[in-house]
PDB file of N, CA and C in Angstrom:
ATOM      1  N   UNK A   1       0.829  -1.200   0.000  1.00  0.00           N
ATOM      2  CA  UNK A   1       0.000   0.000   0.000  1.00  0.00           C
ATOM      3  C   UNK A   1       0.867   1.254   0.000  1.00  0.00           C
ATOM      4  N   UNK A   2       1.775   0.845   0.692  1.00  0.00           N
ATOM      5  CA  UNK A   2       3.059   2.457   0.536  1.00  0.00           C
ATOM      6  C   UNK A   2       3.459   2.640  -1.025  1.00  0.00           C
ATOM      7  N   UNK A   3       3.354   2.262  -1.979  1.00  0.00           N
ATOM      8  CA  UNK A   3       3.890   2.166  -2.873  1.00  0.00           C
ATOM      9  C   UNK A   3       2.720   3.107  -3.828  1.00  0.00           C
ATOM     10  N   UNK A   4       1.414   2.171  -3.642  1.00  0.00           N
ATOM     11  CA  UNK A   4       0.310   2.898  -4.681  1.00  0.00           C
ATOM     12  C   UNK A   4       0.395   4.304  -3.774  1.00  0.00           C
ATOM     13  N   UNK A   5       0.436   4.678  -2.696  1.00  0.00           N
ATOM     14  CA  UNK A   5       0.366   6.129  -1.544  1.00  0.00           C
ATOM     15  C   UNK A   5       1.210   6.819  -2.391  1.00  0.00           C
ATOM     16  N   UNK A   6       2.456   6.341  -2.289  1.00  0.00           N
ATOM     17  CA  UNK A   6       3.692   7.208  -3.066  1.00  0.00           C
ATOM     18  C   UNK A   6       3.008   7.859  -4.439  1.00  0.00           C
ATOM     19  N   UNK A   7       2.929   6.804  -5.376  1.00  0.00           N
ATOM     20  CA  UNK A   7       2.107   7.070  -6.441  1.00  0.00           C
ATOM     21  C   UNK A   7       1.174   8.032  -6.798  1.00  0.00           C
ATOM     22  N   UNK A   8       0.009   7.733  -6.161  1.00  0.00           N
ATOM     23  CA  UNK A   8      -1.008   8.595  -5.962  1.00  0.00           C
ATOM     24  C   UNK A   8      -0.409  10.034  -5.031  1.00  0.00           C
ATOM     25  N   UNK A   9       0.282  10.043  -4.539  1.00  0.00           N
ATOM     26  CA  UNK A   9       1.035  11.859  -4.090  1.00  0.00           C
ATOM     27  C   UNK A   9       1.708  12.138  -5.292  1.00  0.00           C
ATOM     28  N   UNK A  10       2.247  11.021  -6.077  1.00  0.00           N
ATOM     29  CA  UNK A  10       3.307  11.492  -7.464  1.00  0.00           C
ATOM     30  C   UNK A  10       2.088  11.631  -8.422  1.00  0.00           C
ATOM     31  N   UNK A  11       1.236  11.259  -8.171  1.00  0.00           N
ATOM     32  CA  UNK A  11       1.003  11.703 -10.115  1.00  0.00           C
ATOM     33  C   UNK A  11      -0.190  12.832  -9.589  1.00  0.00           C
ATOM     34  N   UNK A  12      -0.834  12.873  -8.373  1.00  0.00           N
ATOM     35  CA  UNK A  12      -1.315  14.241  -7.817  1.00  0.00           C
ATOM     36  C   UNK A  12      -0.655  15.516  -8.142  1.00  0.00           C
ATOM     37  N   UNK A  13       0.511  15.155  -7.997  1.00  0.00           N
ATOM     38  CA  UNK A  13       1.990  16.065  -7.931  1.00  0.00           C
ATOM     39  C   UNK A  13       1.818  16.851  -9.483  1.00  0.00           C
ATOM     40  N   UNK A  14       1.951  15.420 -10.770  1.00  0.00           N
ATOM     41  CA  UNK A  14       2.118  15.884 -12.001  1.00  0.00           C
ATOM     42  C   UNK A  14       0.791  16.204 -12.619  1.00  0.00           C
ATOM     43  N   UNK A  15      -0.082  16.051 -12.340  1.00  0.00           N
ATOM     44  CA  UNK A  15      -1.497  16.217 -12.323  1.00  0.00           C
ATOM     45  C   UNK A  15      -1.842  18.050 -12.410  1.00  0.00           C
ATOM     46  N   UNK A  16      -1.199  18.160 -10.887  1.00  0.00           N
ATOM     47  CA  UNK A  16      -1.159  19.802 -10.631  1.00  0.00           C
ATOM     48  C   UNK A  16      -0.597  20.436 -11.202  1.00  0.00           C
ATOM     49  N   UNK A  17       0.608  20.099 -11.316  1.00  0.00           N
ATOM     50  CA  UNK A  17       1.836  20.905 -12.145  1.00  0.00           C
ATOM     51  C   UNK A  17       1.339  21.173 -13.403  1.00  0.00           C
ATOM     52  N   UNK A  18       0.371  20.108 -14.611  1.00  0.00           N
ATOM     53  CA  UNK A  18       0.177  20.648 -14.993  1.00  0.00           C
ATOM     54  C   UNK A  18      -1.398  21.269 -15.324  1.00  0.00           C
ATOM     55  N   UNK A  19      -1.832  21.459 -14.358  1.00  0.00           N
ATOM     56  CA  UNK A  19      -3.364  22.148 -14.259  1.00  0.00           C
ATOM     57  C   UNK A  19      -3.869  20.730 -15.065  1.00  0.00           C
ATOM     58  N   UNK A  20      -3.842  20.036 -14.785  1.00  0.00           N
ATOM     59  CA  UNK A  20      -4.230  19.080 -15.347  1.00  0.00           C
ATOM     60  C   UNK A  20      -5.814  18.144 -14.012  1.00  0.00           C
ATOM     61  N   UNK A  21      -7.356  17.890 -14.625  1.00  0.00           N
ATOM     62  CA  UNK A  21      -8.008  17.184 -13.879  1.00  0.00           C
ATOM     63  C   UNK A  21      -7.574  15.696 -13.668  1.00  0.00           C
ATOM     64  N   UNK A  22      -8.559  15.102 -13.159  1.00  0.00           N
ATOM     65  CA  UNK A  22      -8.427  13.461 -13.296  1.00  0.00           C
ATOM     66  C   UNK A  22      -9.225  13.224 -15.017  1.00  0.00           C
ATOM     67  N   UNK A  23     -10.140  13.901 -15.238  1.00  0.00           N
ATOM     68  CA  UNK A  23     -11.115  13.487 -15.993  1.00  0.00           C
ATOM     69  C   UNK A  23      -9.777  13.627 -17.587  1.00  0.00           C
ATOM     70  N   UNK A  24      -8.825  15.170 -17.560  1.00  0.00           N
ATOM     71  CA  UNK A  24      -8.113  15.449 -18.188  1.00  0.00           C
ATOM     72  C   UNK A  24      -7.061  14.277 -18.838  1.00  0.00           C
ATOM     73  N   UNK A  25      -6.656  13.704 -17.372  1.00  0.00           N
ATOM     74  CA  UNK A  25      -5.387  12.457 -17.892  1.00  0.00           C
ATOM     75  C   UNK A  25      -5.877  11.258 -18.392  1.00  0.00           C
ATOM     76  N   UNK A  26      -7.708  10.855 -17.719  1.00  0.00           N
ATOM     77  CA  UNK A  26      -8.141   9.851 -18.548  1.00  0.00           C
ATOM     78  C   UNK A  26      -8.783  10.049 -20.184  1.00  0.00           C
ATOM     79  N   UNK A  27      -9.093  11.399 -20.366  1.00  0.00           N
ATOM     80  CA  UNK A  27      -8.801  11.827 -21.955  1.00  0.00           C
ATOM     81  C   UNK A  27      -7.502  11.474 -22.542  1.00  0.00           C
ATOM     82  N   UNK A  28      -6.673  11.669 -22.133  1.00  0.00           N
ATOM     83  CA  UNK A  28      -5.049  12.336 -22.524  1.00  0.00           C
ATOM     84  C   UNK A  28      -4.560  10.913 -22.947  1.00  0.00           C
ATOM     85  N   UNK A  29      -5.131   9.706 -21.877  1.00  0.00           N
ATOM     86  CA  UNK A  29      -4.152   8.403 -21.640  1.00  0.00           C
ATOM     87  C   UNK A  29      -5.109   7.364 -22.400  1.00  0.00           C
ATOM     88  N   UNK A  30      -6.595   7.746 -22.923  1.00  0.00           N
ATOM     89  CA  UNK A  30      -7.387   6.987 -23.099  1.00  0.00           C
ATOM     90  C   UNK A  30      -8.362   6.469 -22.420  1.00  0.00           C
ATOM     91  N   UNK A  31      -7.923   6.246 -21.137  1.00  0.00           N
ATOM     92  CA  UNK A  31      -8.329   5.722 -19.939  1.00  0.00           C
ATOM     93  C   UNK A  31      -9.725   5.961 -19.732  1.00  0.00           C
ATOM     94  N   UNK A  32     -10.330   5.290 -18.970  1.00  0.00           N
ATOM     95  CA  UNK A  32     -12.207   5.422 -18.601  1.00  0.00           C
ATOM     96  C   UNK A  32     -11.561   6.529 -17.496  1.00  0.00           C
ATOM     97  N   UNK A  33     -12.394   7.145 -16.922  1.00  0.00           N
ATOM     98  CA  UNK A  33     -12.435   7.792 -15.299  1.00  0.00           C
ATOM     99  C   UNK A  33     -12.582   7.678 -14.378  1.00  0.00           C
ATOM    100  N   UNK A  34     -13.379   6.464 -14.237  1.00  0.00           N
ATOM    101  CA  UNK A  34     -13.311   5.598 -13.390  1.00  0.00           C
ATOM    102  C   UNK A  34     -12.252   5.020 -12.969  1.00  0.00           C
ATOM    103  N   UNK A  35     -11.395   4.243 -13.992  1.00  0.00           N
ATOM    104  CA  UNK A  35      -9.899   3.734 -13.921  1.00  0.00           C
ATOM    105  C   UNK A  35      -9.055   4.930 -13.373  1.00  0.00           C
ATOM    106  N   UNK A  36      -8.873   5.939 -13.588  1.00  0.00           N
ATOM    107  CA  UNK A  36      -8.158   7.056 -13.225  1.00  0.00           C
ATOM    108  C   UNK A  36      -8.575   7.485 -11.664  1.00  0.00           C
ATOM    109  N   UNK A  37     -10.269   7.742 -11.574  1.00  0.00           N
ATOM    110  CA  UNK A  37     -10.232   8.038 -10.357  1.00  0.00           C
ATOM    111  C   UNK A  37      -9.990   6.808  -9.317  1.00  0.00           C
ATOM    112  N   UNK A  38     -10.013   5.109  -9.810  1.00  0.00           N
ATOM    113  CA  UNK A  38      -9.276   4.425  -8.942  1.00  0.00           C
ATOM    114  C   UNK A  38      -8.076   4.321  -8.400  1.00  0.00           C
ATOM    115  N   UNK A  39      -7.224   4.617  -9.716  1.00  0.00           N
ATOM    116  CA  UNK A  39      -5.861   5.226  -9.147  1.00  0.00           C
ATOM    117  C   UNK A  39      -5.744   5.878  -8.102  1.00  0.00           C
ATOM    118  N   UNK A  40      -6.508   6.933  -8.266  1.00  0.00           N
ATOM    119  CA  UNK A  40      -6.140   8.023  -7.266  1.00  0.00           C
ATOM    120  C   UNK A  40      -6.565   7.561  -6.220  1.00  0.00           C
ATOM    121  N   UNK A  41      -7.858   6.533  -6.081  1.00  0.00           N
ATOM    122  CA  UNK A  41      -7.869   6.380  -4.228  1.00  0.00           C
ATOM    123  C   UNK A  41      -6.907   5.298  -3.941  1.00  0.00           C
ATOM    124  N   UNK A  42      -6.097   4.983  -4.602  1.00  0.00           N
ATOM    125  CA  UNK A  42      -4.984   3.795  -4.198  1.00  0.00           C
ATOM    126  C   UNK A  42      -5.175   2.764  -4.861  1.00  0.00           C
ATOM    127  N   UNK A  43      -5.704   2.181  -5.597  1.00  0.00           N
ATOM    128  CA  UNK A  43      -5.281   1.305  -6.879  1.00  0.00           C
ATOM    129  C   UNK A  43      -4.225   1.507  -7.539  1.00  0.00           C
ATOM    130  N   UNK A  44      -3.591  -0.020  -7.567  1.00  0.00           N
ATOM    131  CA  UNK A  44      -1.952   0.327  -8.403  1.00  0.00           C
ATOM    132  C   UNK A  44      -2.653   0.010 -10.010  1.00  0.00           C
ATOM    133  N   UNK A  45      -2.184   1.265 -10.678  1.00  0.00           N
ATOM    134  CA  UNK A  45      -2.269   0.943 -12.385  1.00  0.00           C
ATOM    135  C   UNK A  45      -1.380  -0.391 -12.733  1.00  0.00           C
ATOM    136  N   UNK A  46      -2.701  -1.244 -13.432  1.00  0.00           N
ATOM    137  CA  UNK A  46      -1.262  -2.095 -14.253  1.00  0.00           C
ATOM    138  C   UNK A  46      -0.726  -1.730 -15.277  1.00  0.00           C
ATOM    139  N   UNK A  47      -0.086  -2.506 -16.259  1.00  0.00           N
ATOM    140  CA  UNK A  47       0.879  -1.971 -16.807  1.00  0.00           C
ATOM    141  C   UNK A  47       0.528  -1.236 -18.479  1.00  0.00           C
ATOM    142  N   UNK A  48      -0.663  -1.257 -18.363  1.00  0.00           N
ATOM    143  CA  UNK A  48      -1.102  -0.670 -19.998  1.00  0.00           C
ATOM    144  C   UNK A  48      -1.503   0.388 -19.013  1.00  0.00           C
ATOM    145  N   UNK A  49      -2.265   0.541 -18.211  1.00  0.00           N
ATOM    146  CA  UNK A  49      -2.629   1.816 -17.603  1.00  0.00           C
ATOM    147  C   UNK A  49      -1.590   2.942 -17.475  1.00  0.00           C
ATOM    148  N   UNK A  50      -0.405   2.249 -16.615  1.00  0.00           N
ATOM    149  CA  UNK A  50       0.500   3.154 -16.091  1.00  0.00           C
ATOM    150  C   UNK A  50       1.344   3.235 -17.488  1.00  0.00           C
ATOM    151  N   UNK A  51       1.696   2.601 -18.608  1.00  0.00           N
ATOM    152  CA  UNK A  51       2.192   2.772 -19.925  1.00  0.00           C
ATOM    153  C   UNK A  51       1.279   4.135 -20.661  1.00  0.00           C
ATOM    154  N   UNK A  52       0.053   4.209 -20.100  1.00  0.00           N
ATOM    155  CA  UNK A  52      -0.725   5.022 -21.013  1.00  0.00           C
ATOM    156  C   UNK A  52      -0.731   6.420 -20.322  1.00  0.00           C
ATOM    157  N   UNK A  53      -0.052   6.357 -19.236  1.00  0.00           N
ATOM    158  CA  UNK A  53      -0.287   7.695 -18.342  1.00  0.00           C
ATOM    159  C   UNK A  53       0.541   8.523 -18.545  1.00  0.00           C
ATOM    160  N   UNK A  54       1.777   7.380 -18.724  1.00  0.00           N
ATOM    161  CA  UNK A  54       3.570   7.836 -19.180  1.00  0.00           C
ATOM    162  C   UNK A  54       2.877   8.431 -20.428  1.00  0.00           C
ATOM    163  N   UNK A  55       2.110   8.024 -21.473  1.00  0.00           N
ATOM    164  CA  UNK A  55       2.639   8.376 -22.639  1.00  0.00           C
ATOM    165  C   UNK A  55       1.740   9.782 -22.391  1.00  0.00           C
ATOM    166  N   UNK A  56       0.840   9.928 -21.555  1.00  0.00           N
ATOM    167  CA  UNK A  56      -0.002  11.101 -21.806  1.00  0.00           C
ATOM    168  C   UNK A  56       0.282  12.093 -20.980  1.00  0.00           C
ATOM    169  N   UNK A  57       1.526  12.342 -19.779  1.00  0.00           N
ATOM    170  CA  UNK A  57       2.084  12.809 -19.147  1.00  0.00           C
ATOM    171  C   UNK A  57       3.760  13.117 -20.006  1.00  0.00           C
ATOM    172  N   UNK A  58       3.682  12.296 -20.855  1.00  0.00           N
ATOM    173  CA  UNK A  58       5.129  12.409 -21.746  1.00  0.00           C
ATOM    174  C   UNK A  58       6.317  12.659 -20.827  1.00  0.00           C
ATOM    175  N   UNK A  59       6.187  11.181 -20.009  1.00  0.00           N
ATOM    176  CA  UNK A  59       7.230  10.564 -19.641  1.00  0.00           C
ATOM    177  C   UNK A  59       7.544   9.484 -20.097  1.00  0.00           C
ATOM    178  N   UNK A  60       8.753   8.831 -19.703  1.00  0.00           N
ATOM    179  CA  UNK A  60       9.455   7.579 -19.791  1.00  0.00           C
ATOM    180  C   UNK A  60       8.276   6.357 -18.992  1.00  0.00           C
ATOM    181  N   UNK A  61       8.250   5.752 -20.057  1.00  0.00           N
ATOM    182  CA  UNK A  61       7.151   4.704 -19.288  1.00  0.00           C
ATOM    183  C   UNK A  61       7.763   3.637 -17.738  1.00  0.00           C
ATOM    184  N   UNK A  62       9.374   3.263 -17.878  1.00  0.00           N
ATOM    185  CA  UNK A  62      10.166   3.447 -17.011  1.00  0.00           C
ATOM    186  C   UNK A  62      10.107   3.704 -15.708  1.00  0.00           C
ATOM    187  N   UNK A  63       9.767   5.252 -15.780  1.00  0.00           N
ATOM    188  CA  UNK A  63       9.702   5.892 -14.608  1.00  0.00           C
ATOM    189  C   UNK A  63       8.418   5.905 -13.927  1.00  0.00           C
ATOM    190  N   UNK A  64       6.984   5.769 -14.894  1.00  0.00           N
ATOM    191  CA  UNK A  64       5.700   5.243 -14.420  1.00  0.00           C
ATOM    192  C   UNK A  64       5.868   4.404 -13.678  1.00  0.00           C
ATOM    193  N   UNK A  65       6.496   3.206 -14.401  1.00  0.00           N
ATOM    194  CA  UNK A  65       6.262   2.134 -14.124  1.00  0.00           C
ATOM    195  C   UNK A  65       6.907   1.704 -12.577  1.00  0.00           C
ATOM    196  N   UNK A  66       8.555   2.655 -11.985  1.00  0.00           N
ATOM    197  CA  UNK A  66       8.585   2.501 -10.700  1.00  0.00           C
ATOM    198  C   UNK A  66       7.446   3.478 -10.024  1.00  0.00           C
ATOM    199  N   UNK A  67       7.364   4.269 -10.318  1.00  0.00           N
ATOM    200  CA  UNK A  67       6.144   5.025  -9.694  1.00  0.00           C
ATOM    201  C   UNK A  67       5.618   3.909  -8.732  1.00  0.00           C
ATOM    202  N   UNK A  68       4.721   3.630  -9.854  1.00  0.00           N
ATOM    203  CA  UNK A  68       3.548   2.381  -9.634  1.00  0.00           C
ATOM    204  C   UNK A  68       4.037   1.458  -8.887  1.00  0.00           C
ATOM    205  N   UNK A  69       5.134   1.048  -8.736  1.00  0.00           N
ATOM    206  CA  UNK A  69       5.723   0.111  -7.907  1.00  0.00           C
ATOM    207  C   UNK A  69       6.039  -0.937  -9.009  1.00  0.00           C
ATOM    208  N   UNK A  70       5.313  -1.148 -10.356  1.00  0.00           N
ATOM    209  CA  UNK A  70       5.382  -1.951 -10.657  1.00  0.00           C
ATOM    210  C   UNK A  70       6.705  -2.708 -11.421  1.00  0.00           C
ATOM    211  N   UNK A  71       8.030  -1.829 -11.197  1.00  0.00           N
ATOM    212  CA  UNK A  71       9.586  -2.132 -11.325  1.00  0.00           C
ATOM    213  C   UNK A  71      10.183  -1.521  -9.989  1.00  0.00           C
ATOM    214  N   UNK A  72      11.108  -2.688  -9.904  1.00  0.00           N
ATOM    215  CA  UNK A  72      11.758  -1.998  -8.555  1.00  0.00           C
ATOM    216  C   UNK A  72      12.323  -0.613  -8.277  1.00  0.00           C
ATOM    217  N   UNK A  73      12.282   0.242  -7.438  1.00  0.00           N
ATOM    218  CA  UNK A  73      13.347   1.447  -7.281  1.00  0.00           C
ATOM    219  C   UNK A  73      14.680   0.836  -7.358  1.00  0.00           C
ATOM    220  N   UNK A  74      15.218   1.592  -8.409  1.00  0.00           N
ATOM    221  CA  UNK A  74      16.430   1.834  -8.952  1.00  0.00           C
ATOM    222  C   UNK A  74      17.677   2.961  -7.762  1.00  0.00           C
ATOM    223  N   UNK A  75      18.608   2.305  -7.599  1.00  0.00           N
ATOM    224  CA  UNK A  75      19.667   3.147  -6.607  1.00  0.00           C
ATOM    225  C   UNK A  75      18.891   4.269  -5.140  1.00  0.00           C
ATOM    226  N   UNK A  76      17.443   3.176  -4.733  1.00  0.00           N
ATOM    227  CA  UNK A  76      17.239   3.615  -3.715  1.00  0.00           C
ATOM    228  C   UNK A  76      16.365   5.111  -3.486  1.00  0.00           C
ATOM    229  N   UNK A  77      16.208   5.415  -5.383  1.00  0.00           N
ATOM    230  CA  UNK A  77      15.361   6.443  -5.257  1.00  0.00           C
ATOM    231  C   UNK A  77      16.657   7.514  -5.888  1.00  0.00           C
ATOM    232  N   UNK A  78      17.387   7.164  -5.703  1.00  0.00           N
ATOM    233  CA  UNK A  78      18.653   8.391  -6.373  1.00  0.00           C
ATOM    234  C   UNK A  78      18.900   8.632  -7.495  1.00  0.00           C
ATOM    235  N   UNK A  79      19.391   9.649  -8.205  1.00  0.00           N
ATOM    236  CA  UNK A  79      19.406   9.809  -9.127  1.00  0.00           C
ATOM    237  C   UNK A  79      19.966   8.723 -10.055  1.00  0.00           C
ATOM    238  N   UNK A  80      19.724   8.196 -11.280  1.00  0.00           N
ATOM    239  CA  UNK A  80      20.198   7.748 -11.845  1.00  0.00           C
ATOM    240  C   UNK A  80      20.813   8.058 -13.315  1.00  0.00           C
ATOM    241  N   UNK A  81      22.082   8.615 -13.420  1.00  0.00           N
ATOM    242  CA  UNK A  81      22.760   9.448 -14.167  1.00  0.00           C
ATOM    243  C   UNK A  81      22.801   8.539 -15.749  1.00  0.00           C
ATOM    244  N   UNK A  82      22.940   7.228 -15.677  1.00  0.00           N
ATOM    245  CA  UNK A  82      22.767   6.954 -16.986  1.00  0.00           C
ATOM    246  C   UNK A  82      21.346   6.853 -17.198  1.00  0.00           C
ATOM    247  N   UNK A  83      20.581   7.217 -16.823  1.00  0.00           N
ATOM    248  CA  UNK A  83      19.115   7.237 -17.456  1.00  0.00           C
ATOM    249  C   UNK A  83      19.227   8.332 -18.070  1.00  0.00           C
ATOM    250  N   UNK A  84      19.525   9.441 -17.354  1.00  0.00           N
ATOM    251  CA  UNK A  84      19.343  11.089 -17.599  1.00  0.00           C
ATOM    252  C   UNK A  84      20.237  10.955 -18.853  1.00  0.00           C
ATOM    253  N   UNK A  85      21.724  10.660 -18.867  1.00  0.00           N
ATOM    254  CA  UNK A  85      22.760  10.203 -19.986  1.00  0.00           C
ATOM    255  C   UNK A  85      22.016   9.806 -21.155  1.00  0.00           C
ATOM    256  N   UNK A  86      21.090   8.902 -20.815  1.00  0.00           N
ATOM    257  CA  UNK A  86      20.564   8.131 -22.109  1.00  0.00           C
ATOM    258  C   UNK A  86      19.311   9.002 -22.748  1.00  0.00           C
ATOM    259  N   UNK A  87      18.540   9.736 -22.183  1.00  0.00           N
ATOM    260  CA  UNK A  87      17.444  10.992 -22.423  1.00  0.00           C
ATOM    261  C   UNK A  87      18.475  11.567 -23.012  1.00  0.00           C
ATOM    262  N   UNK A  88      19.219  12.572 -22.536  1.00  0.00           N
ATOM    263  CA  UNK A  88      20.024  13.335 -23.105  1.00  0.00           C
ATOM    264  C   UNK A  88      20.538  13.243 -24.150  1.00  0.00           C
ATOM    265  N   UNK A  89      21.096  11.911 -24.527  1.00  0.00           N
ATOM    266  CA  UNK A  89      21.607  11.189 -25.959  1.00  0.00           C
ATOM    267  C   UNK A  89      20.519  11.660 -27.052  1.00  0.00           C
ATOM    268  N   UNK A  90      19.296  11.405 -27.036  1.00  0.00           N
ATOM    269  CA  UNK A  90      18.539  11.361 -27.675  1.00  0.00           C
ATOM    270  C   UNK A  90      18.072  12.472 -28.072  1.00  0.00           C
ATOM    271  N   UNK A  91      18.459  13.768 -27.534  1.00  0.00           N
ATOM    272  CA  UNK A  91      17.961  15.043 -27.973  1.00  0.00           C
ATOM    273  C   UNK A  91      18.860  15.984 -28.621  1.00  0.00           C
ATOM    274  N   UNK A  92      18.290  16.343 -29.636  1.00  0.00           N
ATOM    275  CA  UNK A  92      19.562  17.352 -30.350  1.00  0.00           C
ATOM    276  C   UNK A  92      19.818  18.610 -29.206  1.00  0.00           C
ATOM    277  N   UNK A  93      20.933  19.039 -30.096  1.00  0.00           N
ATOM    278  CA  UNK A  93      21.969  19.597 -29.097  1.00  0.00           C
ATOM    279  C   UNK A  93      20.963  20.927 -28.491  1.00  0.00           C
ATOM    280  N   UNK A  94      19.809  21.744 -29.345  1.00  0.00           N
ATOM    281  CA  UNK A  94      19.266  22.882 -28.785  1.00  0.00           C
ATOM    282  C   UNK A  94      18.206  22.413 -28.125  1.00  0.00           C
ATOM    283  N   UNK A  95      18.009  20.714 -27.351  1.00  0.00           N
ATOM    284  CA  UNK A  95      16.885  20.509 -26.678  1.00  0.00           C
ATOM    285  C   UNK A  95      17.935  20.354 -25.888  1.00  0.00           C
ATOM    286  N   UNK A  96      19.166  19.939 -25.935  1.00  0.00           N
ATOM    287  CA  UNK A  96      19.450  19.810 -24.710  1.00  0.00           C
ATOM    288  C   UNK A  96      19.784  20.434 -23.810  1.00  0.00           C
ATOM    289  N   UNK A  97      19.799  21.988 -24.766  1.00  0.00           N
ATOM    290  CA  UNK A  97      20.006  23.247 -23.794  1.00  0.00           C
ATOM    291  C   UNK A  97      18.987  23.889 -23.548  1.00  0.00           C
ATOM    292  N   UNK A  98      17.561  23.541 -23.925  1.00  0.00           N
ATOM    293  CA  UNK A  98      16.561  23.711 -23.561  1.00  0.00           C
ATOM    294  C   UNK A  98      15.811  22.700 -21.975  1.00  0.00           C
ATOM    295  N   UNK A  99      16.056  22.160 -22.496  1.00  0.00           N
ATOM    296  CA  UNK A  99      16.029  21.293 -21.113  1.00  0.00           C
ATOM    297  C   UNK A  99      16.946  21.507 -19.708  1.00  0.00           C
ATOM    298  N   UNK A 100      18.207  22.223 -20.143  1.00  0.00           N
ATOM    299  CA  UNK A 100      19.214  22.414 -18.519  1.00  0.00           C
ATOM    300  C   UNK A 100      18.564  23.424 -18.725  1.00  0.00           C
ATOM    301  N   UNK A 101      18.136  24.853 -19.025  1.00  0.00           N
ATOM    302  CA  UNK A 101      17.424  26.175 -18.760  1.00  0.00           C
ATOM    303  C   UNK A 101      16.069  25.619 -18.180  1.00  0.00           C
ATOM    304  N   UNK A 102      15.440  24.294 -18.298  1.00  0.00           N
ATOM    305  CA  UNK A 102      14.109  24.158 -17.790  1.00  0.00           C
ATOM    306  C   UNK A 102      14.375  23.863 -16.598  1.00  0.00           C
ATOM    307  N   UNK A 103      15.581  22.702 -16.605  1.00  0.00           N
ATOM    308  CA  UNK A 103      16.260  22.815 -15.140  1.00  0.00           C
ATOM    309  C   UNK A 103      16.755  23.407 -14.290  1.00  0.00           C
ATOM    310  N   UNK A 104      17.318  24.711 -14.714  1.00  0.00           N
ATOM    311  CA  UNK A 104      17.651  26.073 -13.671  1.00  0.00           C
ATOM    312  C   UNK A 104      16.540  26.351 -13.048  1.00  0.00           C
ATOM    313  N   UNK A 105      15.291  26.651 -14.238  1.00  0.00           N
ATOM    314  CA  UNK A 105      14.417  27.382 -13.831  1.00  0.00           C
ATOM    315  C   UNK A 105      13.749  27.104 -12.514  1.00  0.00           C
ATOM    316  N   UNK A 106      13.096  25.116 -12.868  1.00  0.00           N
ATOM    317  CA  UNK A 106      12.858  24.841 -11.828  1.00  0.00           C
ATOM    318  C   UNK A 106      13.443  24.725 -10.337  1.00  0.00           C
ATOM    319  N   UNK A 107      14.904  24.679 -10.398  1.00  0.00           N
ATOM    320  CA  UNK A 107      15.673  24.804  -9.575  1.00  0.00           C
ATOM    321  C   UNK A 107      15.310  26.342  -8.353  1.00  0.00           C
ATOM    322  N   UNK A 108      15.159  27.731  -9.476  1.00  0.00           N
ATOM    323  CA  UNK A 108      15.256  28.830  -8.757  1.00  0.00           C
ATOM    324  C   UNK A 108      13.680  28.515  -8.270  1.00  0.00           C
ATOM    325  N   UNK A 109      12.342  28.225  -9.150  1.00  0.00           N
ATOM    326  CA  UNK A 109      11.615  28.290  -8.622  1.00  0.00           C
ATOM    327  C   UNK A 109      11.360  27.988  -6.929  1.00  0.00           C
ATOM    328  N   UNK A 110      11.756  26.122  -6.937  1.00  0.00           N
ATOM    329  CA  UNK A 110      11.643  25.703  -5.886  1.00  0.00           C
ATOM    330  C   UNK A 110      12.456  26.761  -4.832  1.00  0.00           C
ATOM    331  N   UNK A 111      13.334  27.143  -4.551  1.00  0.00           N
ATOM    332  CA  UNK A 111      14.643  27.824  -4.032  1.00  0.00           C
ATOM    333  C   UNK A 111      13.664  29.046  -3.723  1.00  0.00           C
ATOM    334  N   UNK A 112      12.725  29.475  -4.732  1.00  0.00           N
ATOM    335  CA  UNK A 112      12.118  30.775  -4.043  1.00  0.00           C
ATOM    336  C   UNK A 112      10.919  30.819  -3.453  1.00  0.00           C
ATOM    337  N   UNK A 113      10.480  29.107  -3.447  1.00  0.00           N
ATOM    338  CA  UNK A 113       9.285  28.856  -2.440  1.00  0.00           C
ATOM    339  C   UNK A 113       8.266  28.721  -3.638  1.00  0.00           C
ATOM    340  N   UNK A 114       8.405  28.307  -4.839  1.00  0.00           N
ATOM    341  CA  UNK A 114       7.751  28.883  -5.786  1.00  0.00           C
ATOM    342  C   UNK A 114       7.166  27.251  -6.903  1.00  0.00           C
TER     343      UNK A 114
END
């Protein structure tokens, strides 16, 4: 149950961030709303669910997928530099300086309470 908890605070998390409803991500992912609003009271997505959330949140399905619990945490929750390495690979060179400026930003945000 700690695991779907985690979850459900994480995708609450990305949910908000981006003004995004429940009704919104089960448009976005395909998903019924029902399925979505089960999530949210603690149902673990299986793996087409949480595959479809990644893709409609435009993340790494990967990283859903520990979300969800449903792959183990990787280095304990720490960063994992060849993942980021391997994203990074994949983006030409003016995303990838678009992306460390998205990363400052958020950086100062948090830093200013923000």
């Amino acid at each position: 149950m700690e695991e779907t908890h985690k979850f459900n605070q994480w995708l609450e998390k990305e949910l908000s961030r981006r003004g995004w409803s429940e009704f919104r991500l089960a448009k976005e992912a395909g998903l019924s709303h029902g399925s979505v609003y089960r999530i949210g009271k603690g149902a673990r997505p299986g793996w087409k669910a949480a595959g479809a959330i990644a893709a409609a949140l435009g993340l790494p399905e990967e990283l859903v997928f520990r979300k969800a619990g449903l792959l183990g945490e990787e280095n304990g929750g720490e960063v994992d530099l060849e993942e980021w390495k391997a994203v990074l690979e994949r983006q030409e060179e003016n995303e990838r300086e678009e992306l460390l400026r998205i990363a400052y930003v958020k950086i100062e945000m948090r830093e200013e309470g923000g």
